[in-house]
PDB file of N, CA and C in Angstrom:
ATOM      1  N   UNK A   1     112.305 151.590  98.065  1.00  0.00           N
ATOM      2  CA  UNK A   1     111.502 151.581  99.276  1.00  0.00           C
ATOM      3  C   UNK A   1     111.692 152.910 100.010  1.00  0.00           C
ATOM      4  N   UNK A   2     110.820 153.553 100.245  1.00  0.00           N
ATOM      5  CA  UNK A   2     110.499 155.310 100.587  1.00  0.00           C
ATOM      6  C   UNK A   2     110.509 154.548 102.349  1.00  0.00           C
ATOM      7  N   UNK A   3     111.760 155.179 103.491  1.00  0.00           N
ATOM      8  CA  UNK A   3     111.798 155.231 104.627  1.00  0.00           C
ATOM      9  C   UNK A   3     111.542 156.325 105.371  1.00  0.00           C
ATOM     10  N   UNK A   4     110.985 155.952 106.696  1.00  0.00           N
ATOM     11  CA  UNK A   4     110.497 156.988 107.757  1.00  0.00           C
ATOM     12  C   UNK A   4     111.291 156.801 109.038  1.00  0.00           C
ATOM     13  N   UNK A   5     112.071 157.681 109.060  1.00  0.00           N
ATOM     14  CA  UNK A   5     112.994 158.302 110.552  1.00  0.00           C
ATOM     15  C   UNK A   5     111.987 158.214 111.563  1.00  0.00           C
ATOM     16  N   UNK A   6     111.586 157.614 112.527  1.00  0.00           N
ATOM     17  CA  UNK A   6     111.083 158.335 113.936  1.00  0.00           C
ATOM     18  C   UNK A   6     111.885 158.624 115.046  1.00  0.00           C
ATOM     19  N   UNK A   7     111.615 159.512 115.516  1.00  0.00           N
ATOM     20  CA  UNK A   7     112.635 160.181 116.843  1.00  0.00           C
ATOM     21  C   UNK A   7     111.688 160.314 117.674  1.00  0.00           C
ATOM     22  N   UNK A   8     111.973 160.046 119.291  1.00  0.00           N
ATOM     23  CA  UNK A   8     111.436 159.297 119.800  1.00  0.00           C
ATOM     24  C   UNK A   8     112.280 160.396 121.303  1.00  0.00           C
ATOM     25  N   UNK A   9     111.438 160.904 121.924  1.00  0.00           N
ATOM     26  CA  UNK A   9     111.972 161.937 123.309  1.00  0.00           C
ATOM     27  C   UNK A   9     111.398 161.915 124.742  1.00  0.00           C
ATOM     28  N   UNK A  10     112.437 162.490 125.703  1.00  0.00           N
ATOM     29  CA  UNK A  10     111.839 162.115 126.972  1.00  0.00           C
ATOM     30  C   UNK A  10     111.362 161.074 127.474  1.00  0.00           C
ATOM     31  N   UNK A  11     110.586 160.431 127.744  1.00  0.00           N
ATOM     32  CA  UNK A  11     110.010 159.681 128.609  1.00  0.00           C
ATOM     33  C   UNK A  11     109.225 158.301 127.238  1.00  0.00           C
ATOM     34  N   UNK A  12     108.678 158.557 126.460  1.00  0.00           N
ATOM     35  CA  UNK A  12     108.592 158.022 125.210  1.00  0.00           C
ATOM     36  C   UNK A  12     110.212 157.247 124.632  1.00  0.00           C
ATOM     37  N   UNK A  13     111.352 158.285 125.080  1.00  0.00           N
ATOM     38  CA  UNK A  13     113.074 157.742 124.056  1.00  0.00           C
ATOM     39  C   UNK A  13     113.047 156.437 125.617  1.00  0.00           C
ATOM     40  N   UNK A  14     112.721 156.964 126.722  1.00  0.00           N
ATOM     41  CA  UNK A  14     112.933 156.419 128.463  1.00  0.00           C
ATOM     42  C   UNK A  14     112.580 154.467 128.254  1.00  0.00           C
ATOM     43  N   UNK A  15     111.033 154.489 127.541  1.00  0.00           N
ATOM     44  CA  UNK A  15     109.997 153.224 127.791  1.00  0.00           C
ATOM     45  C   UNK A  15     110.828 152.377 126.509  1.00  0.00           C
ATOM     46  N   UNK A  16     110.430 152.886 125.274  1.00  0.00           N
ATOM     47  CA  UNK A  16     111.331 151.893 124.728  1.00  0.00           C
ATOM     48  C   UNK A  16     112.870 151.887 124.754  1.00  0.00           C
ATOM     49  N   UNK A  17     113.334 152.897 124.670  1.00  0.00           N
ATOM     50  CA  UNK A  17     115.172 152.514 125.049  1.00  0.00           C
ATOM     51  C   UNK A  17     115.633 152.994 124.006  1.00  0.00           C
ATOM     52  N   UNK A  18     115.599 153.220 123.237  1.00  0.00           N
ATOM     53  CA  UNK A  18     116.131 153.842 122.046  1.00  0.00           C
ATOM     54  C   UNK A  18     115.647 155.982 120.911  1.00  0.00           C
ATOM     55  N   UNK A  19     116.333 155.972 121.069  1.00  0.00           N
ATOM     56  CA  UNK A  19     116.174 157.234 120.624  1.00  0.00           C
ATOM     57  C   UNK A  19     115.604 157.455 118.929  1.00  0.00           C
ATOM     58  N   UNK A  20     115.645 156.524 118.501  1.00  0.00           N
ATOM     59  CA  UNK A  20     114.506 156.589 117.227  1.00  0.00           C
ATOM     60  C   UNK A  20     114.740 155.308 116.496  1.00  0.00           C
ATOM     61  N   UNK A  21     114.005 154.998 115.287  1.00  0.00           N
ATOM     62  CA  UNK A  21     114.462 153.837 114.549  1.00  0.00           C
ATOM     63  C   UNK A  21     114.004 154.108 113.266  1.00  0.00           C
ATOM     64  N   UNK A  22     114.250 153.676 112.137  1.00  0.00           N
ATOM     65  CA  UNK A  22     113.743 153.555 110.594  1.00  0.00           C
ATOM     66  C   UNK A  22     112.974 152.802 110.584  1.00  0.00           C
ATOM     67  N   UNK A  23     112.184 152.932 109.810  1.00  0.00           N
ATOM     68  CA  UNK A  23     111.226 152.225 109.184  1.00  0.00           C
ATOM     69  C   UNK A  23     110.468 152.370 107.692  1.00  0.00           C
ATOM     70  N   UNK A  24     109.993 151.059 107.142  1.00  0.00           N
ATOM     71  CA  UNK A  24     109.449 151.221 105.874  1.00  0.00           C
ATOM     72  C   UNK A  24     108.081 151.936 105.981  1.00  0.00           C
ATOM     73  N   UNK A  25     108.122 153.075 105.267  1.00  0.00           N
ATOM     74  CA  UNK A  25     107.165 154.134 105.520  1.00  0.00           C
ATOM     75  C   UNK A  25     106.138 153.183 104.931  1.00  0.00           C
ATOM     76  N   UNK A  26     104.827 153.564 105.847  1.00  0.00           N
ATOM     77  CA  UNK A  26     103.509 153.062 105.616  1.00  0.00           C
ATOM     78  C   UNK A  26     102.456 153.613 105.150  1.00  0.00           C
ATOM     79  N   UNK A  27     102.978 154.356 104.309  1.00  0.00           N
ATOM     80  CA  UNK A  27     102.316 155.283 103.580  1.00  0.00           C
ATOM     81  C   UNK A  27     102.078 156.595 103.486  1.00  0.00           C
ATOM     82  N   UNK A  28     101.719 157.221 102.632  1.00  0.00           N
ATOM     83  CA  UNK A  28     101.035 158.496 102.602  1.00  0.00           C
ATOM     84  C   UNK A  28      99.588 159.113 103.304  1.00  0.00           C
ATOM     85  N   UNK A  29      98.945 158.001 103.354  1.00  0.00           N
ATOM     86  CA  UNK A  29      97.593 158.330 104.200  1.00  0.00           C
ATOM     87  C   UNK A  29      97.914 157.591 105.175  1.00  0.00           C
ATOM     88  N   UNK A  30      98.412 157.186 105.902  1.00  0.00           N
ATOM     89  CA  UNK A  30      98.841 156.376 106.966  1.00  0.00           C
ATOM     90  C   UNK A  30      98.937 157.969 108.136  1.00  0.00           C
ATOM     91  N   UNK A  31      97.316 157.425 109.412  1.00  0.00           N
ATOM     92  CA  UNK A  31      97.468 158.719 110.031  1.00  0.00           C
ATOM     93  C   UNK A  31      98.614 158.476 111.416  1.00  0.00           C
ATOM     94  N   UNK A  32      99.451 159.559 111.817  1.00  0.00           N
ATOM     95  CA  UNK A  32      99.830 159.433 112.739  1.00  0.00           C
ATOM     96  C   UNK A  32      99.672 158.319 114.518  1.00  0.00           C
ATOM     97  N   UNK A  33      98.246 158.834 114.927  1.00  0.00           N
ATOM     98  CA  UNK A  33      97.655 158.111 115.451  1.00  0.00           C
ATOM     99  C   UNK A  33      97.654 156.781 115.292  1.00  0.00           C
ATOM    100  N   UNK A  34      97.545 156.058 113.828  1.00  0.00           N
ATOM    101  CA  UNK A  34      97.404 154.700 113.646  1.00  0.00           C
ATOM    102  C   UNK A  34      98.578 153.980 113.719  1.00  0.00           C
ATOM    103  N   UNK A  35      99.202 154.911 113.209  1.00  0.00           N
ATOM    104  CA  UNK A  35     100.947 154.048 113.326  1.00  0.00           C
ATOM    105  C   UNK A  35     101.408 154.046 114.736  1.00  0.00           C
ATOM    106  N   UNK A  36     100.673 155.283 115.479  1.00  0.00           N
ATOM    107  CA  UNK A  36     101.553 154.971 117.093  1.00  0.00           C
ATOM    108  C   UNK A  36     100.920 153.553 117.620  1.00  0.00           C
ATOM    109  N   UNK A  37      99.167 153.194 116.965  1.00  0.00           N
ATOM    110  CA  UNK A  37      98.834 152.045 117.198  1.00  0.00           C
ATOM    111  C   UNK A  37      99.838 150.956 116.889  1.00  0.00           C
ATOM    112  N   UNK A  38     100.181 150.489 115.431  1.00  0.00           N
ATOM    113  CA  UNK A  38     100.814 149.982 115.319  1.00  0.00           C
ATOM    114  C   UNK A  38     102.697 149.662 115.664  1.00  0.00           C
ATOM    115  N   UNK A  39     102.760 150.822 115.975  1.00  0.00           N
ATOM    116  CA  UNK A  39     104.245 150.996 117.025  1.00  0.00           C
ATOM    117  C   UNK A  39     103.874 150.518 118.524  1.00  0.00           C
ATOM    118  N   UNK A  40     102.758 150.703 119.005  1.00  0.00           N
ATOM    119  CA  UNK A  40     102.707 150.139 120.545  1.00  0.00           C
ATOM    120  C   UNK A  40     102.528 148.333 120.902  1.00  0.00           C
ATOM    121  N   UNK A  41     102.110 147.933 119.273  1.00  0.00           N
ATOM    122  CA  UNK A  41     102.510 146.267 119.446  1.00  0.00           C
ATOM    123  C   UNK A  41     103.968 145.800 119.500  1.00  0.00           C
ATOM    124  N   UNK A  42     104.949 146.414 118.968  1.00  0.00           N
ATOM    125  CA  UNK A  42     106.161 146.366 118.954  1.00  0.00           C
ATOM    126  C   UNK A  42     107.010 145.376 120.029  1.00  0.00           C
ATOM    127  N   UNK A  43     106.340 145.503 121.121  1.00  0.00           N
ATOM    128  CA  UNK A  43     106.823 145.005 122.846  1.00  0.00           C
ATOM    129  C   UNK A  43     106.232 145.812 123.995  1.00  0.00           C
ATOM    130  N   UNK A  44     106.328 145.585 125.125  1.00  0.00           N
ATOM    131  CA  UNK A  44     105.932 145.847 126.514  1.00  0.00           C
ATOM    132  C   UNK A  44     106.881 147.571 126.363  1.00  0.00           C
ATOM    133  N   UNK A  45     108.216 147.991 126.189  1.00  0.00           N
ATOM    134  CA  UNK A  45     108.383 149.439 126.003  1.00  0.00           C
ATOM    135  C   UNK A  45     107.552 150.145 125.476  1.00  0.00           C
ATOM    136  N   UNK A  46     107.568 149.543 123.891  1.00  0.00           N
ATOM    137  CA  UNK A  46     106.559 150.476 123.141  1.00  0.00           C
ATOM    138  C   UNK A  46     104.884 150.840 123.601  1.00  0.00           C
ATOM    139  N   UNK A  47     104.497 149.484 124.418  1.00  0.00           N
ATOM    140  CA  UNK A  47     102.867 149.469 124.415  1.00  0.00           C
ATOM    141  C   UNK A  47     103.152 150.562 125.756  1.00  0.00           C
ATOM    142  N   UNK A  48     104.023 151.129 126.757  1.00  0.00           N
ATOM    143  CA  UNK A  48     104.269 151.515 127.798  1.00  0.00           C
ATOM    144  C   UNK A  48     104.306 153.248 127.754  1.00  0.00           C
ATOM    145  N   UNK A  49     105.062 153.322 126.253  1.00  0.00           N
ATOM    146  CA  UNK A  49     105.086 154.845 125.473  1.00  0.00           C
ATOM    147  C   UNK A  49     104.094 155.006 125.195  1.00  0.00           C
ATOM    148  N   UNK A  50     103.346 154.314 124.626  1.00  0.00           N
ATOM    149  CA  UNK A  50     102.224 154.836 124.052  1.00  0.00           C
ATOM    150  C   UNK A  50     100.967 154.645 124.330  1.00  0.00           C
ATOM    151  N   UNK A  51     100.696 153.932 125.918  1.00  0.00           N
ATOM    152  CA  UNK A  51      99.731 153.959 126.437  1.00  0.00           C
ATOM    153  C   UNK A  51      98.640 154.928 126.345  1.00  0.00           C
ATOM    154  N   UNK A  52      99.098 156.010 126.806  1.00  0.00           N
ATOM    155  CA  UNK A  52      97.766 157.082 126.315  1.00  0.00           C
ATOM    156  C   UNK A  52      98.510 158.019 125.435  1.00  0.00           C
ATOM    157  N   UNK A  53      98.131 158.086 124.150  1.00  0.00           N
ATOM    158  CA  UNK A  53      98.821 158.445 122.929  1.00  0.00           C
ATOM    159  C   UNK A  53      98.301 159.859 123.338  1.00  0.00           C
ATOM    160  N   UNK A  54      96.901 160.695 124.104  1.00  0.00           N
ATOM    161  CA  UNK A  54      96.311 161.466 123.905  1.00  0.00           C
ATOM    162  C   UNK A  54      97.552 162.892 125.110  1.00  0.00           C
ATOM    163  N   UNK A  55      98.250 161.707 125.356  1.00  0.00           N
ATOM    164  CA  UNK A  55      99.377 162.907 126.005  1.00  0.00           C
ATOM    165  C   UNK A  55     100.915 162.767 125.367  1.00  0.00           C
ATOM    166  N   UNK A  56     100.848 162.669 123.901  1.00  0.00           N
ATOM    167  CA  UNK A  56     102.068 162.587 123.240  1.00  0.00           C
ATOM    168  C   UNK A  56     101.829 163.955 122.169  1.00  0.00           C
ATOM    169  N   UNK A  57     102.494 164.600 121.942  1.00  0.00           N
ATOM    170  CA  UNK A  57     102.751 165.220 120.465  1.00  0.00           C
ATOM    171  C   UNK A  57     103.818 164.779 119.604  1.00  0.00           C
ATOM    172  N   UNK A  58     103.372 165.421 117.977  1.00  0.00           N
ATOM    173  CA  UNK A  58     104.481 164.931 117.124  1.00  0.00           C
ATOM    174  C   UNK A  58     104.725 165.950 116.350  1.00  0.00           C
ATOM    175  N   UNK A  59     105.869 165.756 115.787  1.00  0.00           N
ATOM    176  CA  UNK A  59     106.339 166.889 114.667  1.00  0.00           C
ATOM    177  C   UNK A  59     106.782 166.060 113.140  1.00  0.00           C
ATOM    178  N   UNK A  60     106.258 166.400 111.753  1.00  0.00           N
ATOM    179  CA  UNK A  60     106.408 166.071 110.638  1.00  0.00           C
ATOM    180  C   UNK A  60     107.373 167.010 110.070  1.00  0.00           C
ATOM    181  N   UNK A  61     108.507 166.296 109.767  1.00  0.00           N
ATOM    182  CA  UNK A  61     109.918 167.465 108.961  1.00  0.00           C
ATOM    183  C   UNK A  61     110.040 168.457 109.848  1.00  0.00           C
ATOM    184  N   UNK A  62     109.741 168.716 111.260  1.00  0.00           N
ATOM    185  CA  UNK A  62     110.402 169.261 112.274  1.00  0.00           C
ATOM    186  C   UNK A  62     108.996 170.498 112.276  1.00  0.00           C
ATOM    187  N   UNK A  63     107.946 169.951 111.970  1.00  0.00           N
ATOM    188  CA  UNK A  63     106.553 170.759 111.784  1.00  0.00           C
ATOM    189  C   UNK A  63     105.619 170.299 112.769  1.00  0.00           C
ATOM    190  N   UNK A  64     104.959 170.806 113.839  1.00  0.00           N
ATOM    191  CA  UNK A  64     104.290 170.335 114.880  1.00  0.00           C
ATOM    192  C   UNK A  64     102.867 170.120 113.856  1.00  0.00           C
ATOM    193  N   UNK A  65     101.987 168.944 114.000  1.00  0.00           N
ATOM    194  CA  UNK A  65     101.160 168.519 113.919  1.00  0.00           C
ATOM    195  C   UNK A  65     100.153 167.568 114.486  1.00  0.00           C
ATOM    196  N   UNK A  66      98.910 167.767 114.472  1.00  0.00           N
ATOM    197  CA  UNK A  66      97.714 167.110 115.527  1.00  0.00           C
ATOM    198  C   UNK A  66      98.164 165.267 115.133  1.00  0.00           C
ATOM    199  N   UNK A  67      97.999 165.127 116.167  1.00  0.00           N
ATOM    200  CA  UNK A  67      98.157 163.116 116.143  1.00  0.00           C
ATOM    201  C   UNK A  67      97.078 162.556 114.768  1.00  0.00           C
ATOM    202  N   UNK A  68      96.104 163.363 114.798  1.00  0.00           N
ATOM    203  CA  UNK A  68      95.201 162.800 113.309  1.00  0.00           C
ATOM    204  C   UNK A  68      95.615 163.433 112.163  1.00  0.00           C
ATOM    205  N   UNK A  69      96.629 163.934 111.626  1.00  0.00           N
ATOM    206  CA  UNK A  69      97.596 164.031 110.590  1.00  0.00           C
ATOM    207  C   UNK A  69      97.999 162.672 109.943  1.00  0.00           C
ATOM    208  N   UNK A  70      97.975 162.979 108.518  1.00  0.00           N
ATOM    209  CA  UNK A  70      98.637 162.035 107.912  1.00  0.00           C
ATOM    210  C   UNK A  70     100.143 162.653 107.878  1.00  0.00           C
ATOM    211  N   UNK A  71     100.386 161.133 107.401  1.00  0.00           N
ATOM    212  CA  UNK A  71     102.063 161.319 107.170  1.00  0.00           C
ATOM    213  C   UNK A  71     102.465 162.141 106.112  1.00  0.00           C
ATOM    214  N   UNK A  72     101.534 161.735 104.691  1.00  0.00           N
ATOM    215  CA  UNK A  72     102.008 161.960 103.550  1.00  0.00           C
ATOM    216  C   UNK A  72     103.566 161.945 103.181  1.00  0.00           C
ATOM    217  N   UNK A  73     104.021 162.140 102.907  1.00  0.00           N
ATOM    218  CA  UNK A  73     105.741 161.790 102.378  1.00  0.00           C
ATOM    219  C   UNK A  73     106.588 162.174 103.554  1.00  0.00           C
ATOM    220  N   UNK A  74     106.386 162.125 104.343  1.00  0.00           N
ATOM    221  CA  UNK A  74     107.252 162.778 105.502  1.00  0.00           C
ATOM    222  C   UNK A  74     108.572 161.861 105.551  1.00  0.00           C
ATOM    223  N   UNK A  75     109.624 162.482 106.027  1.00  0.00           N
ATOM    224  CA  UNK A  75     110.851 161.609 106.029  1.00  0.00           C
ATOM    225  C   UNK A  75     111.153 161.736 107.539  1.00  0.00           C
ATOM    226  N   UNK A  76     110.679 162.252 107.996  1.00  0.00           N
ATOM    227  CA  UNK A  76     110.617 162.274 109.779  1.00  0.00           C
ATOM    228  C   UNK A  76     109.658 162.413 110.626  1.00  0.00           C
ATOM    229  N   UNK A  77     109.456 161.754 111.715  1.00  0.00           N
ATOM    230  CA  UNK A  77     108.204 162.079 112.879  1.00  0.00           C
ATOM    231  C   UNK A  77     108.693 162.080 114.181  1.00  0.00           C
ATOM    232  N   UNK A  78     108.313 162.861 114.796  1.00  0.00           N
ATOM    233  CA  UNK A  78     109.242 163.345 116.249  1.00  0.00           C
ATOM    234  C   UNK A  78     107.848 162.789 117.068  1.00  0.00           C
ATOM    235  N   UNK A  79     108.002 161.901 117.973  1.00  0.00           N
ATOM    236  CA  UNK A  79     107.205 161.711 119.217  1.00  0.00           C
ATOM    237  C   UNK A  79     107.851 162.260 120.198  1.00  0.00           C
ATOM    238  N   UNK A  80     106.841 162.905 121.022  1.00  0.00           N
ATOM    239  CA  UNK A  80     106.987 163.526 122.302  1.00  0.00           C
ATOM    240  C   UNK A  80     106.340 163.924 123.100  1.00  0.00           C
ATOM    241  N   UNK A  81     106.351 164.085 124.536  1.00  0.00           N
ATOM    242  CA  UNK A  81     105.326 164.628 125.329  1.00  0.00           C
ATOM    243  C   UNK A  81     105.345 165.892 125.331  1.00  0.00           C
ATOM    244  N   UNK A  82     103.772 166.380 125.711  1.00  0.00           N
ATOM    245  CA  UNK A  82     104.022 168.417 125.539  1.00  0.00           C
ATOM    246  C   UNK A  82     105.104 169.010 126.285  1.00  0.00           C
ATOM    247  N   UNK A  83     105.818 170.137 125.415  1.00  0.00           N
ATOM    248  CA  UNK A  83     107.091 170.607 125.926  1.00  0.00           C
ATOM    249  C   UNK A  83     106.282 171.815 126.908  1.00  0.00           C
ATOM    250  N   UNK A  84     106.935 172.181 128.028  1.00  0.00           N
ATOM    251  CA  UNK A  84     106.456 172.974 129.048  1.00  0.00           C
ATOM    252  C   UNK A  84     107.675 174.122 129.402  1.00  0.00           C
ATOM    253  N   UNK A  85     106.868 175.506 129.419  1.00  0.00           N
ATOM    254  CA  UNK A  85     108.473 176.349 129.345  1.00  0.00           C
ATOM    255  C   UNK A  85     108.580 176.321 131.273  1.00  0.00           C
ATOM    256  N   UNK A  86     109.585 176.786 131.818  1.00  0.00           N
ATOM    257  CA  UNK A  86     110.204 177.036 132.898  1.00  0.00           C
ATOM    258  C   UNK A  86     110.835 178.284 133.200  1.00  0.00           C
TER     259      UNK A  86
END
């Protein structure tokens, strides 16, 4: 069984409580976007993170990519909100 790391930051790690979890990867064409769908049924945290998905970014193997990305074999996905310099 091929697993997927998600890491999970800021305000997204804040709603659900935890800083990432494993999971049985859902595929190779499985797009980003759809899985945050299916991660926001999870409970009231998750549906709370991912309310408007359209202000989250993610990173694949530590590679920034658009939310309509597939996974393809990825062994990691970083959720996060846009980083802002100071």
């Amino acid at each position: 069984m091929e697993t997927l790391n998600i890491l999970y930051f800021a305000w997204v790690r804040e709603a659900i409580g935890k800083d990432g979890e494993q999971i049985e990867h859902p595929g190779a064409e499985m797009r980003i976007i759809d899985l945050i769908a299916m991660l926001k049924e999870k409970g009231a945290g998750y549906a709370e993170a991912f309310a408007n998905p359209e202000k989250l970014r993610a990173a694949i193997d530590h590679a920034f990519v658009p939310l309509d990305c597939v996974l393809g074999h990825a062994s990691e996905l970083a959720l996060f909100p846009p980083v802002t310099g100071g």
